[in-house]
C-alpha atoms as a PDB file:
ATOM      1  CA  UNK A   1     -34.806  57.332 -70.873  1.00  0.00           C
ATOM      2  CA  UNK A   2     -31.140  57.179 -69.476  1.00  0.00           C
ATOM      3  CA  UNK A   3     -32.591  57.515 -66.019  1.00  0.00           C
ATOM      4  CA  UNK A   4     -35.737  54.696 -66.816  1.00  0.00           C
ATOM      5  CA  UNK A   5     -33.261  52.270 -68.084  1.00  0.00           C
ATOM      6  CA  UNK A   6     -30.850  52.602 -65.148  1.00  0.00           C
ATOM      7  CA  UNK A   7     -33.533  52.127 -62.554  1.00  0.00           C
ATOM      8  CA  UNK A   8     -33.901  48.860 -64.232  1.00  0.00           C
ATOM      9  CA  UNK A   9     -29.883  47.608 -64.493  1.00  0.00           C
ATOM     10  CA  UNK A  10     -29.453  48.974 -60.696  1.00  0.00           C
ATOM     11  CA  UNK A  11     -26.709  51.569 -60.334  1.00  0.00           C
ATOM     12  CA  UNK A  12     -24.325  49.419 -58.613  1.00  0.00           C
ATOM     13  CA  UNK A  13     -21.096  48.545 -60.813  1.00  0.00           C
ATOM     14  CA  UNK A  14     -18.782  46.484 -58.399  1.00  0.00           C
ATOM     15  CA  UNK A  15     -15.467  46.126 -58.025  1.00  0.00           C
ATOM     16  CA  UNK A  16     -12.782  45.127 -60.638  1.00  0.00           C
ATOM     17  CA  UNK A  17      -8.985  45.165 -61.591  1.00  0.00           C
ATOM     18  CA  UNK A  18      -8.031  46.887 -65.345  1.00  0.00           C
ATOM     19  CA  UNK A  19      -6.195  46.119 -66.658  1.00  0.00           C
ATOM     20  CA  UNK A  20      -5.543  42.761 -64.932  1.00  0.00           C
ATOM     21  CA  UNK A  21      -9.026  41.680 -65.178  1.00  0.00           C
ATOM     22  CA  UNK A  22      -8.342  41.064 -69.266  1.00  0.00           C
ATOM     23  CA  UNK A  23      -5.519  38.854 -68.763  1.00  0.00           C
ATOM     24  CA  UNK A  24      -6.069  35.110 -69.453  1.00  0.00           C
ATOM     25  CA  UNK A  25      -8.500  35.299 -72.196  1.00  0.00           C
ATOM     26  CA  UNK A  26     -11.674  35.396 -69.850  1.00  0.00           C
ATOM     27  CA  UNK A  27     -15.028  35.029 -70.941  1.00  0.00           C
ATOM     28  CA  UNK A  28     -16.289  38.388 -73.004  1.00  0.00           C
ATOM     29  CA  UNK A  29     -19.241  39.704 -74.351  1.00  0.00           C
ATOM     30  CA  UNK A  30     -18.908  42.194 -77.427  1.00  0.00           C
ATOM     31  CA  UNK A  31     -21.652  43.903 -78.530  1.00  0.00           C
ATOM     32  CA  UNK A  32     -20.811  44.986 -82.244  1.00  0.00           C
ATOM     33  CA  UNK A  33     -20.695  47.850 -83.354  1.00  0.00           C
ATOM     34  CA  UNK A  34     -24.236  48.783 -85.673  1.00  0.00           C
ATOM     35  CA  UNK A  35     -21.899  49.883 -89.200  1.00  0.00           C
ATOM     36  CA  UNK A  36     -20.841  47.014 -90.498  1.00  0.00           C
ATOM     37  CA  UNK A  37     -17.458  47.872 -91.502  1.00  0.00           C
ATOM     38  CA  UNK A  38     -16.208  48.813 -88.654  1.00  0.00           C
ATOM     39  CA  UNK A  39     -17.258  45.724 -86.980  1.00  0.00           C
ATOM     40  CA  UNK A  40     -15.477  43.818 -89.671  1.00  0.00           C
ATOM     41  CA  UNK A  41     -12.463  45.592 -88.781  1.00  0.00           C
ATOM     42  CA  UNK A  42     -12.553  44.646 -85.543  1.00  0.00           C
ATOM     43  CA  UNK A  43     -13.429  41.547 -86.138  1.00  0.00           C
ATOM     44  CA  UNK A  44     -10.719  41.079 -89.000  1.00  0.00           C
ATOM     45  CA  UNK A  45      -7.938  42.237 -86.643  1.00  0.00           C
ATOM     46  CA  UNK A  46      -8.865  40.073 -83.405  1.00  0.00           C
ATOM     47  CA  UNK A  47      -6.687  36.728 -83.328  1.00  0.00           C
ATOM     48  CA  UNK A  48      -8.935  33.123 -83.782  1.00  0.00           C
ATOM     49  CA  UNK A  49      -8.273  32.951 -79.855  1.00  0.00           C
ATOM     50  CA  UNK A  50     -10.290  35.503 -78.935  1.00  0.00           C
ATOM     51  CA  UNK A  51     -13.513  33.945 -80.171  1.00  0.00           C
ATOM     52  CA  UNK A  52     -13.140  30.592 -78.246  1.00  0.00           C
ATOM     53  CA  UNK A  53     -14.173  32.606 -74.997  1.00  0.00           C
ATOM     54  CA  UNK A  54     -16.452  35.376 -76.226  1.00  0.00           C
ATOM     55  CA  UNK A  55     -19.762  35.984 -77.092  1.00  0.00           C
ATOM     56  CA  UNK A  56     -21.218  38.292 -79.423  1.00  0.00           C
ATOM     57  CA  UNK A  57     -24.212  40.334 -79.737  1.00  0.00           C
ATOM     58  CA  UNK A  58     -25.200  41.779 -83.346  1.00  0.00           C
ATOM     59  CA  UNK A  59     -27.334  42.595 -85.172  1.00  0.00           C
ATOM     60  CA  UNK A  60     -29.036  40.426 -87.813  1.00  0.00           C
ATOM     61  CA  UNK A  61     -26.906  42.395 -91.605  1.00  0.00           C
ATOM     62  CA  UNK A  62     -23.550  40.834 -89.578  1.00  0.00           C
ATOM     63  CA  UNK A  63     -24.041  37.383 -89.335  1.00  0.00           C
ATOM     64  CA  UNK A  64     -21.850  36.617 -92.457  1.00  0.00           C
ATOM     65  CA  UNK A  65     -19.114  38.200 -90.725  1.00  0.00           C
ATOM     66  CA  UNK A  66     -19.572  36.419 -87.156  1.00  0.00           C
ATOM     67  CA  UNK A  67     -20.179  33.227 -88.434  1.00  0.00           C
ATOM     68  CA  UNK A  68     -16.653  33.681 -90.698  1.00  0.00           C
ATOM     69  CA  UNK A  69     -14.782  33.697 -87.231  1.00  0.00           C
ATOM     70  CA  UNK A  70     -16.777  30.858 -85.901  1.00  0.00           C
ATOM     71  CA  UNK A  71     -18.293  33.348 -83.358  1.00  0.00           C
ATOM     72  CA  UNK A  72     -20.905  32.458 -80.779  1.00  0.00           C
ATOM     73  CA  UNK A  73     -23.382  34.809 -81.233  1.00  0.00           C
ATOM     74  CA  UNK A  74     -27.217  36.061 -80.527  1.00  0.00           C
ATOM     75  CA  UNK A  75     -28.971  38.655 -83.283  1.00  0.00           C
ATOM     76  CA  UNK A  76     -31.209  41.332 -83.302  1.00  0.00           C
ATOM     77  CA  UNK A  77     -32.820  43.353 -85.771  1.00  0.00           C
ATOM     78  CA  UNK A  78     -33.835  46.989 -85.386  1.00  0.00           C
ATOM     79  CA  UNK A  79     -37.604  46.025 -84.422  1.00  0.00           C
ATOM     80  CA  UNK A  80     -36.794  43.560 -81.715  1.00  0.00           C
ATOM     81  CA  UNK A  81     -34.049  45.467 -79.766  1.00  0.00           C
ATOM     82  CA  UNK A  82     -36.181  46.760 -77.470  1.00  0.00           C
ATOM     83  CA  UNK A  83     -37.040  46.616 -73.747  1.00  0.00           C
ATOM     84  CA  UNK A  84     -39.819  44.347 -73.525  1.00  0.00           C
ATOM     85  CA  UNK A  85     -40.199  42.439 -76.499  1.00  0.00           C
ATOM     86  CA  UNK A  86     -39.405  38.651 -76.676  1.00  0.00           C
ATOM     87  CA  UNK A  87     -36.345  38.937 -78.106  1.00  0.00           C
ATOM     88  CA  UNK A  88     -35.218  40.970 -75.967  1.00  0.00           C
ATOM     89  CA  UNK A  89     -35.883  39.118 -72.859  1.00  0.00           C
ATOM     90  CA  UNK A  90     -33.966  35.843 -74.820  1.00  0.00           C
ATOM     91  CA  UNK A  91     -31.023  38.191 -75.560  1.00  0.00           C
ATOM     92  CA  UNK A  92     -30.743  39.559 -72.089  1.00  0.00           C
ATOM     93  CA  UNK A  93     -31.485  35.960 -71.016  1.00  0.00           C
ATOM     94  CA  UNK A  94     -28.334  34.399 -73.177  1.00  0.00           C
ATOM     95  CA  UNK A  95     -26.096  37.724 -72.216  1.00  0.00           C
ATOM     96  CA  UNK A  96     -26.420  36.644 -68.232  1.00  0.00           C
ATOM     97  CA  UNK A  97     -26.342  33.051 -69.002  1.00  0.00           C
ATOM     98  CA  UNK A  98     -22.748  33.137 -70.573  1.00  0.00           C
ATOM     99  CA  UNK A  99     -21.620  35.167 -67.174  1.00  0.00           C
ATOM    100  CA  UNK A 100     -19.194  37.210 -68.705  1.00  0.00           C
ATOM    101  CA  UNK A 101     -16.264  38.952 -66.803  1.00  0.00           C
ATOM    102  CA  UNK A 102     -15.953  41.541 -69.470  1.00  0.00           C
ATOM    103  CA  UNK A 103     -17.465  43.324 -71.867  1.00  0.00           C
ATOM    104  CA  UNK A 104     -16.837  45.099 -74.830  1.00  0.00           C
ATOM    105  CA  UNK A 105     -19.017  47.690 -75.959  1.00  0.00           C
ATOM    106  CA  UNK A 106     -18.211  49.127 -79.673  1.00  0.00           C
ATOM    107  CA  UNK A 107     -20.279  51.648 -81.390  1.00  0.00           C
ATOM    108  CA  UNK A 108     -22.195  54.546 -80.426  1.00  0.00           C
ATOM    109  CA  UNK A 109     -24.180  54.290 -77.079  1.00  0.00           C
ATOM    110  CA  UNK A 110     -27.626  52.720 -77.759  1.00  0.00           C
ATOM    111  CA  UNK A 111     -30.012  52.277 -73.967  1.00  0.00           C
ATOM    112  CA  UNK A 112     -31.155  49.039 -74.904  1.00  0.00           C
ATOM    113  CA  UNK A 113     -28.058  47.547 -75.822  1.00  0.00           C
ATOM    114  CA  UNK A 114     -26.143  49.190 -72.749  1.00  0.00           C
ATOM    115  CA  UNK A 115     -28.546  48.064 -70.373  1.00  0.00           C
ATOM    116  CA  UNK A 116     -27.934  44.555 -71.391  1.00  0.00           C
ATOM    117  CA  UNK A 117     -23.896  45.197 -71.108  1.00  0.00           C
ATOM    118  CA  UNK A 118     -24.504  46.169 -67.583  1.00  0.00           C
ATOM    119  CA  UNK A 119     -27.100  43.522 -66.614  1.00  0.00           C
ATOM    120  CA  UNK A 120     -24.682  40.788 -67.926  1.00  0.00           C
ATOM    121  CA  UNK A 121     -22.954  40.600 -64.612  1.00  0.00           C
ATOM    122  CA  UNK A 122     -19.998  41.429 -66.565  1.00  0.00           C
ATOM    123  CA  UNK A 123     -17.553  43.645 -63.712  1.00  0.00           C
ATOM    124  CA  UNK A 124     -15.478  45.145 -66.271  1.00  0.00           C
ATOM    125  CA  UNK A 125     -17.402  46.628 -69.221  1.00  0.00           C
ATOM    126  CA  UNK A 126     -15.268  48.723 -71.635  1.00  0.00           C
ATOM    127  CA  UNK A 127     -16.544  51.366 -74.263  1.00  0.00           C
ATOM    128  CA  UNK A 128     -14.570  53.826 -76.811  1.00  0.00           C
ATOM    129  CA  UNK A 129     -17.415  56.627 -77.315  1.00  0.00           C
ATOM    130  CA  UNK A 130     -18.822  58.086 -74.413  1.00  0.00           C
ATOM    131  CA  UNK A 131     -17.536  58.277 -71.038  1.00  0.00           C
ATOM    132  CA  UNK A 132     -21.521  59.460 -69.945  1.00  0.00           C
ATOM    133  CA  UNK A 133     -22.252  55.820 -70.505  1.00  0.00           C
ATOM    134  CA  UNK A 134     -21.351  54.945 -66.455  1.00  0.00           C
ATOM    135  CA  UNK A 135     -22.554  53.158 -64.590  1.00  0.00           C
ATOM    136  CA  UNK A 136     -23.589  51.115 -67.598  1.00  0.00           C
ATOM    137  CA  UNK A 137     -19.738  50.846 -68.765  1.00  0.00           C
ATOM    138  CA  UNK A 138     -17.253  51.787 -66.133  1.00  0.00           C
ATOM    139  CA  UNK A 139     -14.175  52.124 -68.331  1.00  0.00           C
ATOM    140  CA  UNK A 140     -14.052  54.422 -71.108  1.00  0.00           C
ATOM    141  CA  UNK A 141     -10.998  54.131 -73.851  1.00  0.00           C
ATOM    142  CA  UNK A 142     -10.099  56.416 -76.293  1.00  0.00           C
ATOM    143  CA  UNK A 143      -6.990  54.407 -78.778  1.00  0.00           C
ATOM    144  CA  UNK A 144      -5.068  57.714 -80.246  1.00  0.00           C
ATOM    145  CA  UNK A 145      -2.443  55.495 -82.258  1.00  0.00           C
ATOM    146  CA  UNK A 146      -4.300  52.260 -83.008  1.00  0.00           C
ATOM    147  CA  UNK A 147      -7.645  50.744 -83.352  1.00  0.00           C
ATOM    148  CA  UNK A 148      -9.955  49.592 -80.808  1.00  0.00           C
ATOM    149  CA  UNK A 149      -9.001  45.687 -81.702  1.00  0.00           C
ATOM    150  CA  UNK A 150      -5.343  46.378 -81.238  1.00  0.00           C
ATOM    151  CA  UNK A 151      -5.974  48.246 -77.852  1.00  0.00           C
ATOM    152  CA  UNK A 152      -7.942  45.194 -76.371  1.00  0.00           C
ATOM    153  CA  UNK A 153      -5.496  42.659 -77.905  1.00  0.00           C
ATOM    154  CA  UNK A 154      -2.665  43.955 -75.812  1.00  0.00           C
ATOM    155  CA  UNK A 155      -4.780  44.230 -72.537  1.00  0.00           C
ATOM    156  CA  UNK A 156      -5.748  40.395 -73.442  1.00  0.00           C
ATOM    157  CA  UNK A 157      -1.950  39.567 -73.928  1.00  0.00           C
ATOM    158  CA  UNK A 158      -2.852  38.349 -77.873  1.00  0.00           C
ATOM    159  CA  UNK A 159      -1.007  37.881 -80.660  1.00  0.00           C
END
């Protein structure tokens, strides 16, 4: 499947500057993270500013949480994130119509969703899990002393 789904997303993965790419608050994409509390602790730790310039993709249980932040946001649920289907096709649609310069992968890797990180256009897409997840994300973090909000917060330069 790993091989199906790149053939798709194209293998290229372009050029970009990290941490310098993150600086001034540019526009991100964040797919959440499937367990809901650990989304909300993301979400919980990331300053109000963060959220005027990102967009999120989650699925459909964390809604009440997005929409608490005043999140932009598209949802899925479990039958309709697949290759294919229409919801899909509107999700990928809305992920390369915001034209993100980063992304933000949390969670476990999941094809569907990391095909749509990569077909974004987003140069810089970041993940915490897996460094087998390239070319889909090309920079793999691994926080040893804090969480992955407070990691990305001081690449962005928040407070």
């Amino acid at each position: 499947m790993f091989k199906w789904f790149l053939n798709q997303a194209g293998e290229d993965s372009g050029v970009f500057d990290f941490p310098a790419s993150l600086k001034g608050y540019p526009k991100t994409l964040v797919f959440l993270d499937r367990n809901l509390e650990k989304s909300a602790v993301f979400m919980r730790a990331m300053p109000d500013v963060f959220f005027k310039n990102a967009f999120l993709c989650a699925h459909e249980s964390q809604q009440v949480l997005v929409s608490a932040r005043r999140a932009t946001a598209v949802y899925y649920s479990d039958l309709e994130c697949r290759y294919g289907e229409s919801v899909f096709e509107e999700m990928e649609s809305k992920c390369k119509e915001f034209a993100p310069k980063v992304c933000i992968y949390l969670g476990e890797a999941f094809l569907p969703t990391l095909y749509l990180a990569k077909v974004s256009g987003a140069g810089c897409r970041i993940g915490f899990s897996d460094e087998n997840c390239f070319p889909f994300l090309n920079v793999c973090l691994h926080p040893t002393q804090s969480t992955e909000a407070a990691l990305i917060s001081q690449y962005y330069g928040v407070k």
